[in-house]
C-alpha atoms as a PDB file:
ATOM      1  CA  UNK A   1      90.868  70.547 -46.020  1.00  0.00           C
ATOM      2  CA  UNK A   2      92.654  71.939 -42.780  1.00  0.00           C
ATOM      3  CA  UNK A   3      89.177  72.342 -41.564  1.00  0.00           C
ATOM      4  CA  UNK A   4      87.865  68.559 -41.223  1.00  0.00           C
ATOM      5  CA  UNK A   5      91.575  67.547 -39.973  1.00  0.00           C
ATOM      6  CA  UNK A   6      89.940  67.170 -36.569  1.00  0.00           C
ATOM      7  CA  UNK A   7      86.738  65.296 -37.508  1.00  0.00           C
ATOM      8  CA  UNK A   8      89.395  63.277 -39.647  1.00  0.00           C
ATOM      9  CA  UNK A   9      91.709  62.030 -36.739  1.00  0.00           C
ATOM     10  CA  UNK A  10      88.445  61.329 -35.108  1.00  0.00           C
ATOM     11  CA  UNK A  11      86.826  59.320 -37.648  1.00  0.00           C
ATOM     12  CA  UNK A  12      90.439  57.399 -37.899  1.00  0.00           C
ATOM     13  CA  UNK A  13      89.928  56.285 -34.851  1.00  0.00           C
ATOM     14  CA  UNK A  14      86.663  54.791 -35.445  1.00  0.00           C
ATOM     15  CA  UNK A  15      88.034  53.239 -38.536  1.00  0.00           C
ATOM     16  CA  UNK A  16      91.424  51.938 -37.149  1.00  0.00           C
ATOM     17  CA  UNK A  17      89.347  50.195 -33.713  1.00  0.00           C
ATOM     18  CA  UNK A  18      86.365  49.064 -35.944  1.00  0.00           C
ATOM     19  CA  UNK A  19      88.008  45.814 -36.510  1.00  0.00           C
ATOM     20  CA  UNK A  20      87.808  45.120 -33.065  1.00  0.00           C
ATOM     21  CA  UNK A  21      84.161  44.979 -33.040  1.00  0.00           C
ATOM     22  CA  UNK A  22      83.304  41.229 -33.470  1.00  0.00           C
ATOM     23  CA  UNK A  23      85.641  40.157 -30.707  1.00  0.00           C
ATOM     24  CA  UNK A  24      85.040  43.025 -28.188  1.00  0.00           C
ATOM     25  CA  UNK A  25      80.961  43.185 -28.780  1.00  0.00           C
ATOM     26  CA  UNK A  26      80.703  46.834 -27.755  1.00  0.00           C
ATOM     27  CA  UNK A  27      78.453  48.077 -29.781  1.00  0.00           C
ATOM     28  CA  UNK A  28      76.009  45.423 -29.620  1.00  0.00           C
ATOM     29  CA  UNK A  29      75.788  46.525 -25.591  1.00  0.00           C
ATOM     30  CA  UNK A  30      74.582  50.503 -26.294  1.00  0.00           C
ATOM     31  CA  UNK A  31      73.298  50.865 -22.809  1.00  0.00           C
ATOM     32  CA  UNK A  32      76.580  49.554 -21.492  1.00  0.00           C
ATOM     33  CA  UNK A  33      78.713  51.651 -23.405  1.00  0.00           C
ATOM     34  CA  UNK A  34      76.502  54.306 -22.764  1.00  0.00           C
ATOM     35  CA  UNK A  35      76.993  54.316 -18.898  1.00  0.00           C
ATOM     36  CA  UNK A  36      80.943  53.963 -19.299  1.00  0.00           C
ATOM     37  CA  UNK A  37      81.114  56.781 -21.594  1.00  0.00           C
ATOM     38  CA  UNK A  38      78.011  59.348 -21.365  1.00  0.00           C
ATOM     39  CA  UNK A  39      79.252  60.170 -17.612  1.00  0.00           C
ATOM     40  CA  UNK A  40      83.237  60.737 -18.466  1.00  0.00           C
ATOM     41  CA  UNK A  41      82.005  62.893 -21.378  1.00  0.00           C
ATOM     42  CA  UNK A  42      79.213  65.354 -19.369  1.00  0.00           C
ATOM     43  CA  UNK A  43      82.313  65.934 -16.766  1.00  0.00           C
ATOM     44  CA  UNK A  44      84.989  66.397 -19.170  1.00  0.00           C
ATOM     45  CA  UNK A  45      82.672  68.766 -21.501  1.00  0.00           C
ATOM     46  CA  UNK A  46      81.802  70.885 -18.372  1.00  0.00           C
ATOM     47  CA  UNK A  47      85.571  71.241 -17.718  1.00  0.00           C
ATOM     48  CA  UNK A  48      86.141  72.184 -21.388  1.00  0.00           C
ATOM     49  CA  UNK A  49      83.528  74.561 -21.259  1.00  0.00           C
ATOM     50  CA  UNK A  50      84.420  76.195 -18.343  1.00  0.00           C
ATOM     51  CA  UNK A  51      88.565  76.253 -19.362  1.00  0.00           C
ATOM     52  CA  UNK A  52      86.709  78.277 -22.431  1.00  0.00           C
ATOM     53  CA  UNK A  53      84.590  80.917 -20.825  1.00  0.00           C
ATOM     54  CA  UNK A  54      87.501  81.718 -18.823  1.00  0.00           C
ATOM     55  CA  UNK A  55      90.322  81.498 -21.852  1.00  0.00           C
ATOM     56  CA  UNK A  56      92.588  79.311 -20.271  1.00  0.00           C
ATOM     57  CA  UNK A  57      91.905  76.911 -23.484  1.00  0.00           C
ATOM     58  CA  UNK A  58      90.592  78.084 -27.061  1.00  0.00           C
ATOM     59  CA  UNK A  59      90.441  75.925 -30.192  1.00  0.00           C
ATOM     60  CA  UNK A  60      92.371  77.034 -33.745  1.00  0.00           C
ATOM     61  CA  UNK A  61      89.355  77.739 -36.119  1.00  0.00           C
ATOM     62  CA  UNK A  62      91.528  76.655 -38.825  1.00  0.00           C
ATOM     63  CA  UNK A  63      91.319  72.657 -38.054  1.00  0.00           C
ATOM     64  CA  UNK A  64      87.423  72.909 -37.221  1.00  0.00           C
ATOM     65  CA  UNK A  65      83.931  72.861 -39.599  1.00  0.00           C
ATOM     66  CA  UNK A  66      82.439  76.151 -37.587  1.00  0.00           C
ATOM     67  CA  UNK A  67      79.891  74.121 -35.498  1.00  0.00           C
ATOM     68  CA  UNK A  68      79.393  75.526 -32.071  1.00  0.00           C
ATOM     69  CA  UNK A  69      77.904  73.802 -29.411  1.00  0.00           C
ATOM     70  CA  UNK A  70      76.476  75.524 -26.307  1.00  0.00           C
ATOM     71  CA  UNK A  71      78.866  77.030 -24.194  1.00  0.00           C
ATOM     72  CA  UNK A  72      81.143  77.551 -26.709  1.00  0.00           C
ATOM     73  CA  UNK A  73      82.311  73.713 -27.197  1.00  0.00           C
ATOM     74  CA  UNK A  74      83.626  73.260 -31.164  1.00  0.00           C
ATOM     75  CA  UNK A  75      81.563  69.737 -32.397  1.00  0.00           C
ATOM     76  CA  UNK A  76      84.712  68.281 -32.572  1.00  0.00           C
ATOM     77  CA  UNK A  77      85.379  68.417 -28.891  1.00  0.00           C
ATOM     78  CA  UNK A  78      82.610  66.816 -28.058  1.00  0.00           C
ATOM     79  CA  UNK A  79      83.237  64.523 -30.453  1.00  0.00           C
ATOM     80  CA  UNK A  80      86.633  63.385 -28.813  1.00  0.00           C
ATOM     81  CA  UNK A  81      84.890  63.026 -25.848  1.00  0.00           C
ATOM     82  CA  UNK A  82      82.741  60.647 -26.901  1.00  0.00           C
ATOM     83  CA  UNK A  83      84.726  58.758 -29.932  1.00  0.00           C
ATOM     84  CA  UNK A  84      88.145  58.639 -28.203  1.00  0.00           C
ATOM     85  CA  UNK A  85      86.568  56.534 -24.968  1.00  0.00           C
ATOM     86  CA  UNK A  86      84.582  54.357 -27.572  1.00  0.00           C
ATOM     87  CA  UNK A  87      87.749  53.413 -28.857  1.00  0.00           C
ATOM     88  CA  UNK A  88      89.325  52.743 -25.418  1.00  0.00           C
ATOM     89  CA  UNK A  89      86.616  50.782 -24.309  1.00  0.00           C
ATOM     90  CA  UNK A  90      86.523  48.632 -27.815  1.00  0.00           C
ATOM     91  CA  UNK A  91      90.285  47.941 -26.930  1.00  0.00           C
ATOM     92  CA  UNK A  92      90.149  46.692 -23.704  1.00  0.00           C
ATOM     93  CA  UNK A  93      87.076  44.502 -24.379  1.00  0.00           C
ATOM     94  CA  UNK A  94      89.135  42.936 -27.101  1.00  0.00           C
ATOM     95  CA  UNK A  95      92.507  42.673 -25.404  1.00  0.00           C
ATOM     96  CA  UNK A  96      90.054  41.186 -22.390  1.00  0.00           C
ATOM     97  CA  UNK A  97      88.532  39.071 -24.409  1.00  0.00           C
ATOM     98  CA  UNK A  98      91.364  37.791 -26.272  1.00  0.00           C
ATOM     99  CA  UNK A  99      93.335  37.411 -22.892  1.00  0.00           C
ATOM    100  CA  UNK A 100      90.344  35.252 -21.622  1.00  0.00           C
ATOM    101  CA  UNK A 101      90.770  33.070 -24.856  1.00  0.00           C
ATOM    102  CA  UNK A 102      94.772  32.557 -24.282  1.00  0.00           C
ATOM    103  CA  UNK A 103      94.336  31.615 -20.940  1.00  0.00           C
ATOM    104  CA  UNK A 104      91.944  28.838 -21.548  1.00  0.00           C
ATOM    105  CA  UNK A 105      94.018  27.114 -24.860  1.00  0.00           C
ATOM    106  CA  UNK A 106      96.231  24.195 -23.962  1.00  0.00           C
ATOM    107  CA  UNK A 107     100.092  25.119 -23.367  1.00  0.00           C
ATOM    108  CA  UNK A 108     102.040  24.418 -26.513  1.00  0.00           C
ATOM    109  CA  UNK A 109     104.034  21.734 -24.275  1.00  0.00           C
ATOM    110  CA  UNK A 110     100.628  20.181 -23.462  1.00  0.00           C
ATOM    111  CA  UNK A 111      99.119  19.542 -27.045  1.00  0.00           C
ATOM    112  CA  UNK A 112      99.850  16.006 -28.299  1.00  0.00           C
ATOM    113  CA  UNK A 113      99.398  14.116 -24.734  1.00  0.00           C
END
């Protein structure tokens, strides 16, 4: 079990921001998600791939399935790079759009005039 703990706390995270969905509307906006993420993900994967070849980082084989990606990048770590931004950007889009929602409702002082 040690082995999917990492695809676990990544699927989690999926599950825990899902909710967020019908307010946010991220994933009905692929393309847009897309460009915030895809770009943030290519940089940061280069980074981890270079911090491998050169063993300044290294990944316990214990808490991963054994999938390898080129350049030496576990499937999890890519994974992180693309789930963990998914779930920022589902966040903000529903704190945003809850914010915008707030702002616009009458002031409890003001309801009843």
């Amino acid at each position: 079990m040690d082995h999917l703990r990492y695809l676990l706390l990544l699927a989690g995270c999926l599950a825990v921001t899902l909710p967020l969905e019908p307010s946010a509307r991220v994933y009905r906006r692929p393309a847009r998600l897309a460009r915030a993420v895809l770009p943030v993900a290519a940089f940061f994967l280069a980074w981890d791939a270079l911090a491998i070849a050169t063993g300044v980082w290294w990944y316990d084989p214990r808490h991963l399935v054994g999938v390898t990606l080129p350049l030496s990048v576990p499937l999890e770590e890519a994974l992180f790079f693309l789930v963990v931004p998914v779930c920022a950007v589902l966040t903000l889009e529903a704190v945003r759009r809850l914010s915008s929602i707030l702002r616009q409702a009458p002031h409890p002082s003001e309801r009843g005039r």
